[in-house]
Protein backbone atom coordinates (compact mmCIF):
# COMPACT_ATOMS: atom_id res chain seq x y z
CA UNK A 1 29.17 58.69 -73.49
CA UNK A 2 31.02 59.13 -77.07
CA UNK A 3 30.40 55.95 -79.46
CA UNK A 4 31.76 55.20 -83.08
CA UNK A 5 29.53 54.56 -85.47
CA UNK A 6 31.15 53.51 -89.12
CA UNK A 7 29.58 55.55 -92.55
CA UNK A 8 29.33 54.29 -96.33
CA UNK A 9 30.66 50.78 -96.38
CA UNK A 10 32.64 49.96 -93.42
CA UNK A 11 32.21 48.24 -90.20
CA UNK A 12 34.12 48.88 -86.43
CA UNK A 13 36.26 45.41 -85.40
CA UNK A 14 37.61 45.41 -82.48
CA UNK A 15 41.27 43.37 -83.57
CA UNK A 16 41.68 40.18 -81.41
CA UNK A 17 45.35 40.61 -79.32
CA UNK A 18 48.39 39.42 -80.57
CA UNK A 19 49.60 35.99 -79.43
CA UNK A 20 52.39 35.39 -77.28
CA UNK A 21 52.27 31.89 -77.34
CA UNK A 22 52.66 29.39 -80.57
CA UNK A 23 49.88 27.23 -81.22
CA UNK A 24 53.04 24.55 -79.71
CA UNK A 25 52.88 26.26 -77.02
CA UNK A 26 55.93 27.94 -77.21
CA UNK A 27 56.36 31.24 -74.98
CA UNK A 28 57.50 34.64 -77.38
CA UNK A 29 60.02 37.21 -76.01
CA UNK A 30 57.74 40.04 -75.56
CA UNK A 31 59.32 42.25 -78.66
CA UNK A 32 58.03 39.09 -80.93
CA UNK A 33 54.45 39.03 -81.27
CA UNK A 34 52.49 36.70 -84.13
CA UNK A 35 50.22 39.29 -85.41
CA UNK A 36 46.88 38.59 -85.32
CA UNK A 37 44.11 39.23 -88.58
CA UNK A 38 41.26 38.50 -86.59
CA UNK A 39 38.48 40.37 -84.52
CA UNK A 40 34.78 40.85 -83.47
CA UNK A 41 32.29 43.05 -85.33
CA UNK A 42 32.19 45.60 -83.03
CA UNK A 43 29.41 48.38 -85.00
CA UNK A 44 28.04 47.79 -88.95
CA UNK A 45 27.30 50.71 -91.09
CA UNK A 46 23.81 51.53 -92.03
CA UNK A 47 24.81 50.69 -95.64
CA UNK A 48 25.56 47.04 -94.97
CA UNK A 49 23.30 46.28 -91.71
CA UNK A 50 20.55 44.04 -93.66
CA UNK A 51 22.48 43.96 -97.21
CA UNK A 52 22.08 40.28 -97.94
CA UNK A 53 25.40 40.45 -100.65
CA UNK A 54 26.87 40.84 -96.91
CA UNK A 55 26.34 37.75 -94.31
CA UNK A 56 28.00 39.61 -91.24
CA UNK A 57 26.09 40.89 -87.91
CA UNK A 58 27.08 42.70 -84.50
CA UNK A 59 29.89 40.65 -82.28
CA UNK A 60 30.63 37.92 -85.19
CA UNK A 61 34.19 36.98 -85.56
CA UNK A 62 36.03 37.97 -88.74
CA UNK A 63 39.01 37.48 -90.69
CA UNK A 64 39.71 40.64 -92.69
CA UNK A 65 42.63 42.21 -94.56
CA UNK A 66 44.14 45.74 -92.29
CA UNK A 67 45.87 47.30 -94.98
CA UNK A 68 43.10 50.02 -95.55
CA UNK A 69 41.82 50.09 -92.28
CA UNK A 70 42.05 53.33 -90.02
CA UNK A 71 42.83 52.66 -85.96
CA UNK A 72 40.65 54.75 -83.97
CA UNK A 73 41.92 56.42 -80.78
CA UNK A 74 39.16 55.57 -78.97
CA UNK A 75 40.78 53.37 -76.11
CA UNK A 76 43.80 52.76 -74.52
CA UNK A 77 44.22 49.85 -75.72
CA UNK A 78 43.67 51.19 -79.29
CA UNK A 79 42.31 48.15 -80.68
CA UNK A 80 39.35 48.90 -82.67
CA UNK A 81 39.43 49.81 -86.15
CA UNK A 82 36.66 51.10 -89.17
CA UNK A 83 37.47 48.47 -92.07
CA UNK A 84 35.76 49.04 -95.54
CA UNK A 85 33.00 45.76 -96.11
CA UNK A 86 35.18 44.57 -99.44
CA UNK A 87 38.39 44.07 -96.55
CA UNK A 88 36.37 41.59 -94.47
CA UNK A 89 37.60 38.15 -96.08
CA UNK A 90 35.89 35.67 -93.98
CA UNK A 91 33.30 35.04 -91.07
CA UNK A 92 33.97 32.35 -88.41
CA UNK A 93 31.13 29.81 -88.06
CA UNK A 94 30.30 26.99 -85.97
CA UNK A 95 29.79 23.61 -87.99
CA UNK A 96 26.79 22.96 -85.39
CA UNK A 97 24.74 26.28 -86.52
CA UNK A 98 21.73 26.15 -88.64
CA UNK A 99 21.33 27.83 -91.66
CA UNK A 100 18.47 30.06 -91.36
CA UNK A 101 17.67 29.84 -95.10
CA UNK A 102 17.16 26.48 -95.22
């Protein structure tokens, strides 16, 4: 069994599908898709696994930037990408969840 396992500052998301459907609920023709920015933390480089300057962990839910990012033809679907740290923008939370620092 072949994994993927980022290097220097990166981490593996696998990108959340695009939407058919408006938050209205309005069905898209299937050439229109609203493209999605979103994923899960799929694998985190050794680099950043523990790096406090970067609150992310295995399977959390991200918002992050693809510009830079390189798709890896890994799947069919061809949904996971390697994304350098600095193009991760912002970690979903839920408002219930302690903070462990506190």
């Amino acid at each position: 069994m072949e994994t993927v396992e980022p290097v220097g500052e990166r981490v593996l998301i696998r990108k959340d599908e695009d939407r058919k459907q408006t938050k209205a609920g309005l069905h898209l023709p299937d050439k229109i898709e609203i493209p999605t920015l979103t994923g899960r933390i799929v694998s985190i480089s050794v680099l950043i696994e523990g790096n406090k300057d970067y609150p992310i962990k295995k399977y959390d839910r991200v918002l992050f930037n693809p510009k830079r990012g390189i798709p890896v033809d890994f799947e069919g679907d061809n949904r996971l990408f390697v994304i350098p740290i600095e193009d991760v923008v912002a970690v979903f939370r839920s408002a219930d969840s302690d903070d462990e620092d506190a």
